[in-house]
Structure formats: structure tokens, C-alpha cells
Protein backbone atom coordinates (compact mmCIF):
# COMPACT_ATOMS: atom_id res chain seq x y z
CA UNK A 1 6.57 13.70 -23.66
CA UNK A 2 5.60 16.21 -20.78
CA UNK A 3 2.28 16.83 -19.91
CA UNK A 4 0.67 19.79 -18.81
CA UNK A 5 0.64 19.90 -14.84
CA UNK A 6 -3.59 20.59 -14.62
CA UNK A 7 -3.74 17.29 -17.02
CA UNK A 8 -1.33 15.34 -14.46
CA UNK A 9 -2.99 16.59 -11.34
CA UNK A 10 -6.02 15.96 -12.86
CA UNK A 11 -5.36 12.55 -13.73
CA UNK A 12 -3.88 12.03 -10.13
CA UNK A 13 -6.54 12.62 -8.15
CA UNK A 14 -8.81 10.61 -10.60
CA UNK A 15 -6.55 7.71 -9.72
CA UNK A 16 -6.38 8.82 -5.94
CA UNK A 17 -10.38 9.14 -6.00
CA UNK A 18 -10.62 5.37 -7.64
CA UNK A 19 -8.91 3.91 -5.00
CA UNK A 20 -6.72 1.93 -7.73
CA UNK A 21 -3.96 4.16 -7.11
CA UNK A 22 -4.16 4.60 -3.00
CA UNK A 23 -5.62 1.57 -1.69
CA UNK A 24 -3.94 -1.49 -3.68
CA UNK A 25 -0.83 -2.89 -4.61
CA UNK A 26 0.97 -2.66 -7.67
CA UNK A 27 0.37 -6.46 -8.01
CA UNK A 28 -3.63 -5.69 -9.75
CA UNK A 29 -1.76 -4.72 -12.53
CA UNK A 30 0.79 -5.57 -15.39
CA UNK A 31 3.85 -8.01 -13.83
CA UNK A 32 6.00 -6.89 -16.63
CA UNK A 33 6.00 -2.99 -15.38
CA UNK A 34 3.82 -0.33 -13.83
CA UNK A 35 1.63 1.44 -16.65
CA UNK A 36 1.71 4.66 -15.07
CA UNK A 37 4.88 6.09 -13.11
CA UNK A 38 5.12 9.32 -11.63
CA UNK A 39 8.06 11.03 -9.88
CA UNK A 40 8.60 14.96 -8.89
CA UNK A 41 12.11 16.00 -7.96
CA UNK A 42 11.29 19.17 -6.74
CA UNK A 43 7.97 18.05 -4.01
CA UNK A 44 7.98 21.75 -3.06
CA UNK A 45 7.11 22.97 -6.61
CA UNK A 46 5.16 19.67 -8.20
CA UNK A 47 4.98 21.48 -11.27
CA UNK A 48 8.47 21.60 -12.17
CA UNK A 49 9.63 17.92 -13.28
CA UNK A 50 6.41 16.52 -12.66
CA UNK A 51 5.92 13.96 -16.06
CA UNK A 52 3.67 11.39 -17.21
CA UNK A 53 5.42 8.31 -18.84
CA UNK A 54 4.11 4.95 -20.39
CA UNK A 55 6.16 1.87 -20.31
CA UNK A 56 4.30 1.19 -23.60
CA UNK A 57 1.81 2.24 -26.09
CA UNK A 58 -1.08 0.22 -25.15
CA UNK A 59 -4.00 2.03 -23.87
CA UNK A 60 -4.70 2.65 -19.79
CA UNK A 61 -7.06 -0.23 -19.56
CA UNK A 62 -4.95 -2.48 -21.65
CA UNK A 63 -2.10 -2.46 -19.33
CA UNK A 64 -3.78 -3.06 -16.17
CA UNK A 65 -4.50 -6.83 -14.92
CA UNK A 66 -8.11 -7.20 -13.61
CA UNK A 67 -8.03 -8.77 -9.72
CA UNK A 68 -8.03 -12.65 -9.89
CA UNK A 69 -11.57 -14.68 -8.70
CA UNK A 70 -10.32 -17.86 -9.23
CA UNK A 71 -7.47 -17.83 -6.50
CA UNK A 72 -9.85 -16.51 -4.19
CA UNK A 73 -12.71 -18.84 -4.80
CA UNK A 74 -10.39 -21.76 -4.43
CA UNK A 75 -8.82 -20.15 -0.74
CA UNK A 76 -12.85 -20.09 0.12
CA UNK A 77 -13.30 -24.02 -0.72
CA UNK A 78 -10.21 -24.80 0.91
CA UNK A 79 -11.05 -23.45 4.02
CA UNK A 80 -14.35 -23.86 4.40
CA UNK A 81 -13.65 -27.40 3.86
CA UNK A 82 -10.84 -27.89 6.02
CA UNK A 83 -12.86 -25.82 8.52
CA UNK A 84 -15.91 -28.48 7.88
CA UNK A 85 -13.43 -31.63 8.60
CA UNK A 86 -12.06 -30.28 11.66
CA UNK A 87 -15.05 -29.22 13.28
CA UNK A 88 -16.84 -32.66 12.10
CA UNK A 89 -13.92 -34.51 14.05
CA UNK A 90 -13.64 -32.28 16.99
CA UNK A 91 -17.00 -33.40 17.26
CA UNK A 92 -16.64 -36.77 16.95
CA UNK A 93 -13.65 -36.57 19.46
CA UNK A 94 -15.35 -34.77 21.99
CA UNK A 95 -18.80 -36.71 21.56
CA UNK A 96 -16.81 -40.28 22.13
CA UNK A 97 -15.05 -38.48 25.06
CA UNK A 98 -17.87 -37.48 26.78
CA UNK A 99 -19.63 -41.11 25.84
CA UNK A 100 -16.49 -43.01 27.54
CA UNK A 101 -16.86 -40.67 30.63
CA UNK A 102 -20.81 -40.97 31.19
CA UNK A 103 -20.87 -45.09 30.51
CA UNK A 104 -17.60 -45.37 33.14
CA UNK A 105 -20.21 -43.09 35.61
CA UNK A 106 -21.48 -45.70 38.48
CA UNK A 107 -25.30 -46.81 37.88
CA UNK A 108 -25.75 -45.19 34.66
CA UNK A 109 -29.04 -45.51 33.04
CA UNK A 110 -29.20 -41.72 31.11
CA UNK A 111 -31.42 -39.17 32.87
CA UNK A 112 -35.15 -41.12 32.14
CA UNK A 113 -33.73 -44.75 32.43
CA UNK A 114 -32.85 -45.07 29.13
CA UNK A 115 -29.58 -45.44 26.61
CA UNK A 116 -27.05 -42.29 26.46
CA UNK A 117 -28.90 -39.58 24.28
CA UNK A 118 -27.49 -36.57 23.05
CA UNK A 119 -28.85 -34.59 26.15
CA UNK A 120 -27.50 -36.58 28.65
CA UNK A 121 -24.12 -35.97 27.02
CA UNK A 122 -24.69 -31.89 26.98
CA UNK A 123 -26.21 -32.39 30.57
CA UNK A 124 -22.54 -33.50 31.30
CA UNK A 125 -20.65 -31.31 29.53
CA UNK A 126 -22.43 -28.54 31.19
CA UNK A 127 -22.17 -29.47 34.70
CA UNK A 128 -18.07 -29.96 33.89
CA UNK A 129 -18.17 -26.30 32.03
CA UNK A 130 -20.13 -24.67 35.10
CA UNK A 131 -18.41 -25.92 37.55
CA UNK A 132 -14.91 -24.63 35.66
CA UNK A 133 -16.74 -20.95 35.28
CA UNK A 134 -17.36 -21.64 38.98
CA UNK A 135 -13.85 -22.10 40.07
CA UNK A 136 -12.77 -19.28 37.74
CA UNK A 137 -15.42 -16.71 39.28
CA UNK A 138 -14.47 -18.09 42.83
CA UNK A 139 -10.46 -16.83 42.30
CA UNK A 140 -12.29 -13.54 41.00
CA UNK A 141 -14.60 -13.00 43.66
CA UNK A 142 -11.56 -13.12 46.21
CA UNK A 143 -9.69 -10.95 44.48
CA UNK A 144 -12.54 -8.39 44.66
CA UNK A 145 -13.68 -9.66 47.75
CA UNK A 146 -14.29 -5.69 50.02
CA UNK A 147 -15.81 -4.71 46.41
CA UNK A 148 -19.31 -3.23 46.32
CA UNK A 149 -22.01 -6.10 45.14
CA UNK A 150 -23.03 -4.06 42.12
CA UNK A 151 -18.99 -3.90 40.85
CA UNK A 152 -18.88 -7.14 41.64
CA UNK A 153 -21.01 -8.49 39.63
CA UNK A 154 -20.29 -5.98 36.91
CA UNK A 155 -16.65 -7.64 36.76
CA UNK A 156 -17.80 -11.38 36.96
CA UNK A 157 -19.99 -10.26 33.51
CA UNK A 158 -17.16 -9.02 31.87
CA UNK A 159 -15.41 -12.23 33.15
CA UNK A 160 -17.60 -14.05 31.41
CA UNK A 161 -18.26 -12.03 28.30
CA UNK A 162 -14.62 -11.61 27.43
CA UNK A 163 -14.16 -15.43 27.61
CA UNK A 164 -16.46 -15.96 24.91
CA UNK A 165 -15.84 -12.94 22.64
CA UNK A 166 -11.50 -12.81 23.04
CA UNK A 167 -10.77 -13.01 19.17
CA UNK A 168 -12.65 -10.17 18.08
CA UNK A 169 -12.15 -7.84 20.85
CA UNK A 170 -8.16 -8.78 20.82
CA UNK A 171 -8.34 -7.67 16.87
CA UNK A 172 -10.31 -4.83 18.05
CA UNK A 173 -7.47 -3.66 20.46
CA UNK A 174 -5.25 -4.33 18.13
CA UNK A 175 -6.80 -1.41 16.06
CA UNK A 176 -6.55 0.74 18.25
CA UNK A 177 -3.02 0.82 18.06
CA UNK A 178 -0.89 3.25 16.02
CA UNK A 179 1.73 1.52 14.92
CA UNK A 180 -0.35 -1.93 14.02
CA UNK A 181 -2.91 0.06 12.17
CA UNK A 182 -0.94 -0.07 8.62
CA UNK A 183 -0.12 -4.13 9.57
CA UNK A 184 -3.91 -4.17 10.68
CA UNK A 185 -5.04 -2.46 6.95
CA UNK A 186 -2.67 -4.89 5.24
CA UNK A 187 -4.13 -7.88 6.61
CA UNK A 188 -7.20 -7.54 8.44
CA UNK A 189 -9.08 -5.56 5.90
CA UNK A 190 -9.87 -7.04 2.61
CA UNK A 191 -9.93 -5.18 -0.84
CA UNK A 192 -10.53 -6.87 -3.85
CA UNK A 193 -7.78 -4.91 -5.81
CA UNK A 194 -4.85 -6.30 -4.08
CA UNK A 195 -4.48 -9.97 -4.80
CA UNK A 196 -4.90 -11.27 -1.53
CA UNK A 197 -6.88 -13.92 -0.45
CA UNK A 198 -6.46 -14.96 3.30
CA UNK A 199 -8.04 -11.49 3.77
CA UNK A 200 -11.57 -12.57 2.98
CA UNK A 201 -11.09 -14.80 6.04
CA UNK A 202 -9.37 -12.35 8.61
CA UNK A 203 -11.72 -9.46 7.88
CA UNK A 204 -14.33 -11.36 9.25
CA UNK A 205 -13.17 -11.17 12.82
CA UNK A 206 -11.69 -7.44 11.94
CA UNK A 207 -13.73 -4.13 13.47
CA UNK A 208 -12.20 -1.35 13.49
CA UNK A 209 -15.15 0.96 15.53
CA UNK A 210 -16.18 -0.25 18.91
CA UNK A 211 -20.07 0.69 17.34
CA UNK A 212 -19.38 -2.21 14.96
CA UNK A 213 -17.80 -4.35 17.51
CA UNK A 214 -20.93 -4.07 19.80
CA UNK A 215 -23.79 -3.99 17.14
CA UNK A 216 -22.33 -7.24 15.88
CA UNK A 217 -21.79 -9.06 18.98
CA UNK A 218 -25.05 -8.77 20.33
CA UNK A 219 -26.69 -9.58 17.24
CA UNK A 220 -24.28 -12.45 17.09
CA UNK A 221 -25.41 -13.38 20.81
CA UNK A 222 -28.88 -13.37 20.04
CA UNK A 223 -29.31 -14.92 16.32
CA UNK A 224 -26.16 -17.26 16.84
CA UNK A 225 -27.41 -18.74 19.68
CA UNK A 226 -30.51 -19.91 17.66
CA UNK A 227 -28.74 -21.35 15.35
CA UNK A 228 -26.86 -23.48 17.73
CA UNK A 229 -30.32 -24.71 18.89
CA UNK A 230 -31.34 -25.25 15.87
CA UNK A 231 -28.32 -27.89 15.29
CA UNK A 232 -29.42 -28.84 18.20
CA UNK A 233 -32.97 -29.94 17.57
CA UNK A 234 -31.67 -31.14 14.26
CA UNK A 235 -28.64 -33.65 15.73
CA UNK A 236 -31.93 -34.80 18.18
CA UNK A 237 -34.04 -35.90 15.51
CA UNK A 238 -31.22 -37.10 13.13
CA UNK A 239 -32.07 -40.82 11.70
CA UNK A 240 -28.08 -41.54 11.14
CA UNK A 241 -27.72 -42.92 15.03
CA UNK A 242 -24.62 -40.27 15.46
CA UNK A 243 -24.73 -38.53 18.78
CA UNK A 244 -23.69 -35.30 19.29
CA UNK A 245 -22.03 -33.68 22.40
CA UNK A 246 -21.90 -29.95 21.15
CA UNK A 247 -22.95 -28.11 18.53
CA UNK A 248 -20.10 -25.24 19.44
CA UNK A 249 -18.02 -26.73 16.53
CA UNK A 250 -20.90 -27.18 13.98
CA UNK A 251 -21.85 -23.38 14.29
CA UNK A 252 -17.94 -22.58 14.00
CA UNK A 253 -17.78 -24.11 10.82
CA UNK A 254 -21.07 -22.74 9.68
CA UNK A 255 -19.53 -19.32 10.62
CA UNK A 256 -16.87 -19.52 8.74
CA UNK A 257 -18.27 -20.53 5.31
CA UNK A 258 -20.77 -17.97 5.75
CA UNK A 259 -18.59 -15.22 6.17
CA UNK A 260 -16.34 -16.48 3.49
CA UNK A 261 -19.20 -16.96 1.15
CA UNK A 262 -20.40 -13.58 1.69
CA UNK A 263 -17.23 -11.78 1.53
CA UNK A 264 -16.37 -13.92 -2.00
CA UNK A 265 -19.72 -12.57 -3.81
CA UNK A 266 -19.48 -9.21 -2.54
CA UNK A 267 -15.52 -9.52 -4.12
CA UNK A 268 -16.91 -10.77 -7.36
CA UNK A 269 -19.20 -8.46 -7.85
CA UNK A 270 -16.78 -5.63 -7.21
CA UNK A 271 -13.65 -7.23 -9.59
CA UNK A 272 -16.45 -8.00 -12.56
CA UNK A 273 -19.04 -4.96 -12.46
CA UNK A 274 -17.54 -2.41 -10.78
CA UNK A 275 -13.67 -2.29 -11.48
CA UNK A 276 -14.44 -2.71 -15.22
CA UNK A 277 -16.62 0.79 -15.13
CA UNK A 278 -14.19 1.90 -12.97
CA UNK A 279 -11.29 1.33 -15.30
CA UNK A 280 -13.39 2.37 -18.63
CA UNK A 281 -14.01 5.81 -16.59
CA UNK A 282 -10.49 6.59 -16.10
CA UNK A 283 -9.34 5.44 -19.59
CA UNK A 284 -12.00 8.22 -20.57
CA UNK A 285 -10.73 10.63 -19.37
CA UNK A 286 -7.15 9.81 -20.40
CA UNK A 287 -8.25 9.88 -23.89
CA UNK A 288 -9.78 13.51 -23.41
CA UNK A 289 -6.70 14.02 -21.55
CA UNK A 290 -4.90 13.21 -24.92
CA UNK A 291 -6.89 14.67 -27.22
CA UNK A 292 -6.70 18.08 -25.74
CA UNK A 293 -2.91 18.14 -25.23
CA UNK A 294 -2.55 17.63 -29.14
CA UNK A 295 -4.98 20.12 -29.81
CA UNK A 296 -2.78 22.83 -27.99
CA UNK A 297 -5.89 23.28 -25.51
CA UNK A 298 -5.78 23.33 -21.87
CA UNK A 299 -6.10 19.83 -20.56
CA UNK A 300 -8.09 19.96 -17.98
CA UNK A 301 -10.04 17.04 -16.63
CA UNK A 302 -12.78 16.53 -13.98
CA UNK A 303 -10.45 15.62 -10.79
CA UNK A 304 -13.17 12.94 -9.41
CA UNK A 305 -14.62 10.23 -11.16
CA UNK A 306 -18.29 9.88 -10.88
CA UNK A 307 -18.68 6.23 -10.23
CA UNK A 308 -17.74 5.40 -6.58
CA UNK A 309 -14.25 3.90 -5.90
CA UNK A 310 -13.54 0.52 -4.69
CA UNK A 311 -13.28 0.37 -0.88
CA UNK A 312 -11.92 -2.46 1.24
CA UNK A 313 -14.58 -3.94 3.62
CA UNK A 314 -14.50 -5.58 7.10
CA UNK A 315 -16.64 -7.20 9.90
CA UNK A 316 -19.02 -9.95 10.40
CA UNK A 317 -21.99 -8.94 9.01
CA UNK A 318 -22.16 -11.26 6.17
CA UNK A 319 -22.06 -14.06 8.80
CA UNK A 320 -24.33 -12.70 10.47
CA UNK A 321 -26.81 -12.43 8.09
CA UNK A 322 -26.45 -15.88 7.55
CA UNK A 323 -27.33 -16.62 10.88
CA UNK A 324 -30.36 -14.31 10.84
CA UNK A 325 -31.66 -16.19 7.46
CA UNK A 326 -31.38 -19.61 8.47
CA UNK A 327 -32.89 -18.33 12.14
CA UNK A 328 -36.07 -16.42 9.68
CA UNK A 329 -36.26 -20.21 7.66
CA UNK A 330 -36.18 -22.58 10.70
CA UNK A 331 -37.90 -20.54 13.46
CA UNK A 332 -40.61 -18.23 11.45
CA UNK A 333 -43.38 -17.80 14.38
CA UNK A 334 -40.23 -16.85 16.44
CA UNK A 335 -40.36 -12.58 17.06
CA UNK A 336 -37.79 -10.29 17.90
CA UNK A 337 -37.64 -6.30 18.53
CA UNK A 338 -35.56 -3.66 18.01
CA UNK A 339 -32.91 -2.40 20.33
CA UNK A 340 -34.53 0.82 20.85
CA UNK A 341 -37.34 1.33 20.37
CA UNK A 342 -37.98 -1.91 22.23
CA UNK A 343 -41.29 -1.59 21.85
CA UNK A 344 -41.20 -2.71 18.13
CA UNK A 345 -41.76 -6.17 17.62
CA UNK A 346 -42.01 -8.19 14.12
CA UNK A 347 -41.81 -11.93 13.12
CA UNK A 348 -37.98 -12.80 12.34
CA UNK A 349 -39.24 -13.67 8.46
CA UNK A 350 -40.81 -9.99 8.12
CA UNK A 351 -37.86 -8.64 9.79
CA UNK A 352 -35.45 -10.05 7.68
CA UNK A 353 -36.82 -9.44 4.41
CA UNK A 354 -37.33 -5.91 5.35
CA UNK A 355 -33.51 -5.26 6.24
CA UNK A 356 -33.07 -7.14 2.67
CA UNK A 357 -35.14 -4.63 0.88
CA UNK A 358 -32.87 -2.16 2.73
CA UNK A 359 -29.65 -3.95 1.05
CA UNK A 360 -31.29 -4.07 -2.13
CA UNK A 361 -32.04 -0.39 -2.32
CA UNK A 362 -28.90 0.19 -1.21
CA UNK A 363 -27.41 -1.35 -3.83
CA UNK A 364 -29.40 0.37 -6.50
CA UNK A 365 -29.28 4.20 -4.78
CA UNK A 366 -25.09 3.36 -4.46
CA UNK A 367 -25.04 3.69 -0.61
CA UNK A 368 -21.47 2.91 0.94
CA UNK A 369 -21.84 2.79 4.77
CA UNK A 370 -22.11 -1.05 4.86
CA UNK A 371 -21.29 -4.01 2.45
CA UNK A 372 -24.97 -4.75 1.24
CA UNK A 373 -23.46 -7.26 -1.72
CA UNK A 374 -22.35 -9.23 1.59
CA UNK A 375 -25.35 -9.21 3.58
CA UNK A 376 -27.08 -10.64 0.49
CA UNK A 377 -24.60 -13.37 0.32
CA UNK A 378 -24.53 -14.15 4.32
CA UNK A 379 -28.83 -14.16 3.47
CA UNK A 380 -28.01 -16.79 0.36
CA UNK A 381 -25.68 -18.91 2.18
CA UNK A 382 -28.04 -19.33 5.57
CA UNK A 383 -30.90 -20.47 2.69
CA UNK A 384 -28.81 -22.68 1.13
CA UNK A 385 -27.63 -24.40 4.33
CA UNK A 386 -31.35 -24.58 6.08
CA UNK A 387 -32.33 -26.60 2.78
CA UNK A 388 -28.79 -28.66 2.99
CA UNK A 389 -26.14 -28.38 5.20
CA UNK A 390 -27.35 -30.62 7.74
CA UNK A 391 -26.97 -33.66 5.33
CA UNK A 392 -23.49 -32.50 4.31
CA UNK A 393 -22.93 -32.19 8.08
CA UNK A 394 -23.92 -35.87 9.41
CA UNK A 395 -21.99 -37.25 5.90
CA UNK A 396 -18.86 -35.61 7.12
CA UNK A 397 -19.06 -36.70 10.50
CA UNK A 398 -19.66 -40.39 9.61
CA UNK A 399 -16.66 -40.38 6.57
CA UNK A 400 -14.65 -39.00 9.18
CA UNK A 401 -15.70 -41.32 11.58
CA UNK A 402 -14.76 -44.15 8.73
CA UNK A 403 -11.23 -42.45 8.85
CA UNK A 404 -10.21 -42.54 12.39
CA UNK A 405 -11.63 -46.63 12.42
């Protein structure tokens, strides 16, 4: 039956607004067909041929599939475990390595006299990684040889900085490309209404906004590097007699849950709070919709719904807060400041819970400028792993260990 073209517009930019319409797939719904299916012959004139057809008589919200959780939670364990087993025998690999190398060293009796410790192995790994940066900067430095000191050095940073931070810059470039951005939206930006999982994994080394890039890298820098020395200090004063070359793969597994942990709750909370409201809003205003056409009155709808759409997310935020959590646990008479004003200094416990409270409140006031549900969850997974992920981390190592014989 046609519909009267304010009720269809209406109704289209309620969908458009949702983000159920523009920003997913057709796969969040019915498999069987598409409960809503629009066409206009005549684009230049939309209300001439513009109709409104249902492929049955079930209601709007009846004929739409809510977003899996399972499928996703099960990508999450998957991952983050297969993450945790290769980084526990990288470790393992690279910590006999180095072992083999120092004991085959003429005259070796560790740097006080004593049996190989964990610092005499990161004392050698070091020395072999500086003197590679060395050799690397030495090529650079010729190139740039007649260069002014001050450019100079400038380069040899960026030398440096781009050797540790490649994967999210490249991603970041990759953004900035016109033709990649709808490949780049597809897969490097995750949105809980399209059925994909091995998003929640690839947004977390996705920025779009150089801003983002930069805010997260330094805070990255600062908190993830206490972390690492937290491992550290941890894989000294472990009782299980493992020793431990690096800690580079430990935090690269700990990154990686966290950001998958955080993007997962923020993607429940969305598919089981929010998209239900979200589809019960819509469905209300298809009934009024309905009502008024067989009344004989205008149908004429509000065009925007008034809870907020569904948005895809990106970034590593949520990992990040899970750094600066398990940082506030394990260091809390550590202090840090802001950026500017520099001046500002607070303890890293009083700090974090105060950019919590910020999350919370945004939460409750609706804000939409960051992903609050997955700094909470990058905050719950650092707790969790201060009170037990270095138990789950030596177990790994040794069963793996056990493995290779």
C-alpha cells in the first residue's frame, strides 16, 4: 500500500539518524529478507514512486536480528589466548637464546660474580639493540652529513620514533587516503551493528585524526613504559626460577587483551541497552506512522529520534586505560602532570579515578566524543590483571616450556 511521502521521509531519516540504516550491513537483520525496502524511480522527484513495502506482517522490531555477542566474545578469547601463547614462547625462545649466547661468552660470571640473572640477560640484549640503532643512525648521519646539528638530530628522533610506533602511524596514513577510506571504515573501524568481529581487534591500532594519533602515543610512551617495568620487577622477584629476557612480548599480549576486553564491553553494552531502545523508538514511531495513515490524517513523524544512534568507535584508548590502571594499582606514590598546564601535578591513583568520574558522567549526561564504556573496561581489565595476570603469565610460560621439551 503507498504511503504518504512526509510519513516515508519521515521514517527515512529516523532510520538515517539511528545509524541502523547508514552505518551497518544488511546482515544485523532478518537472513530470510530485508524488512524494509525502499526504491524511487524517479530520484529527481522522490515523491513520485517512492513506496514503503514489508516482506511480511510482523512488526519493525520483530523482523530485525539483534547483533550477535557470542561470536564476538569467542573471537576475543581466541585471540587473546593465542596472543598469550605466542608471546609466552617468544619469550621463552628469546630468553634461552640470549642464555646460550651469555654462558658461550669467555669468563662469564654475570655482572656481580654470580649465576645469569634476568638483568644480565637485558644488559645483553641492550648492548646488541644499541649497537644495531647505532649502525642504523651511523648510515643516517652520512646521509645528512652537511645538515645543520639541530636537523640532524631532529631526523635521528624521528628515526627512532617511527621504528617503534610503524603500525599505527602506517594505519594512520592509510587514512588519509581517499580511496582506502571506505576499505579503512569497513575494516578498521568497529560497529557493533554489522556482524563483524576481527574489527574489535583492528580498531585498536586504527586513528583516523593525527590529535588522536599523538594524544595516544605519548600517553602510551609514558604509562606503557611503566608497565613494562612493572613486569619487570615482577619476572625479578618471581619464585618459579623462569628467567626472563624481555618483557616487550608480555606487554604485547597484555595490550592486546586489554584493548579487546575493552572494546567487547563497550560492544555489549551497545547491542543489549542501547540497540534495544533504539529499535523500540523507531517501532514507535512506525506505529504512529500507521495509525495516522488509517485515520486519513497527515502522517507526519518527528524526523530524528531522540535517543543517540549507534556509532562505530576506534583507537587505543581502552588499552590504554588499562595501562594507566594497573600503573595507578602497582605504582600509587608514583605522580604525573598534565601536558599543559605542566604545572599540575597529582598522584597516578587520584588522577585516574578522576578521569573515571569523567567517564562515568559521561555516560550518564550521554556525551559522544570518546568511548567512555571502553575506558571503563581498559580500567577493569588493568585491575583484574594487577590482582592476576602475572600467575596466568609464569603458568603459560612454564606449560609452554613443557611443550617444546
Amino acid at each position: 500500500m503507498p504511503v504518504a511521502p512526509s510519513c516515508v521521509h519521515s521514517m527515512y531519516s529516523i532510520l538515517k539518524n539511528s545509524g541502523l540504516f547508514c552505518r551497518t550491513n544488511w546482515r544485523a537483520f532478518s537472513k530470510s529478507s530485508r524488512p524494509l525496502s525502499y526504491y524511487s524511480p524517479r530520484w529527481n522527484n522522490p515523491t513520485e514512486g517512492f513506496k514503503f513495502r514489508r516482506s511480511s506482517d510482523k512488526s519493525f522490531a520483530q523482523e530485525l536480528e539483534r547483533p550477535p555477542v557470542l561470536k564476538p566474545l569467542f573471537y576475543c578469547i581466541a585471540v587473546s589466548g593465542l596472543t598469550l601463547l605466542v608471546a609466552a614462547e617468544c619469550t621463552n625462545s628469546s630468553t634461552d637464546a640470549w642464555t646460550r649466547r651469555v654462558t658461550s661468552a669467555s669468563a662469564w660470571t654475570g655482572l656481580f660474580g654470580g649465576p645469569i640473572s634476568n638483568a644480565d640477560l637485558r644488559t645483553a640484549r641492550r648492548t646488541e639493540l644499541l649497537q644495531f640503532l647505532k649502525n642504523g643512525m651511523t648510515k643516517v648521519q652520512g646521509f645528512f652529513g652537511e645538515e645543520p646539528g639541530i636537523l640532524k638530530a631532529a631526523i635521528l628522533s624521528s628515526y627512532l620514533t617511527l621504528a617503534q610506533k610503524w603500525l599505527d602511524e602506517g594505519i594512520w596514513v592509510a587514512w588519509q587516503i581517499p580511496r582506502l577510506r571506505g576499505e579503512m571504515m569497513r575494516n578498521f573501524m568497529h560497529d557493533p551493528l554489522s556482524g563483524k568481529s576481527h574489527t574489535l581487534l583492528t580498531s585498536i591500532f586504527s586513528h583516523k585524526h593525527f590529535l588522536h594519533l599523538l594524544f595516544n602515543n605519548l600517553a602510551l610512551g609514558g604509562f606503557g613504559s611503566l608497565v613494562c617495568w612493572w613486569f619487570t620487577e615482577k619476572a625479578d622477584q618471581s619464585t618459579s626460577g623462569l628467567r626472563e629476557s624481555t618483557s616487550m612480548y608480555h606487554f604485547f599480549s597484555f595490550f592486546i587483551s586489554a584493548g579487546l576486553f575493552s572494546s567487547y564491553l563497550a560492544h555489549v553494552v551497545r547491542v543489549r541497552f542501547y540497540y534495544p531502545r533504539l529499535v523500540a523508538q523507531i517501532s514507535s514511531a512506525e506505529a504512529a506512522a500507521t495509525a495516522a495513515i488509517a485515520s486519513g490524517k497527515p502522517a507526519v513523524v518527528a524526523a530524528a529520534a531522540t535517543f543517540p544512534p549507534i556509532l562505530p568507535s576506534l583507537g587505543a584508548s581502552g588499552a590504554i586505560w588499562g595501562c594507566v590502571s594497573l600503573t595507578a594499582l602497582a605504582c600509587p606514590e608514583a605522580r604525573a602532570s598534565l601536558i599543559f598546564p605542566s604545572s599540575i601535578s597529582f598522584s597516578l591513583p587520584t588522577g585516574a579515578a578522576c578521569f573515571l568520574a569523567l567517564d562515568v558522567l559521561g555516560i550518564l549526561r550521554g556525551w559522544r566524543m570518546f568511548d567512555h564504556w571502553a575506558h571503563l573496561g581498559g580500567a577493569i581489565f588493568g585491575a583484574l590483571y594487577y590482582r592476576f595476570g602475572i600467575p596466568v603469565w609464569e603458568e603459560t610460560r612454564i606449560r609452554m616450556k613443557e611443550l617444546a621439551g
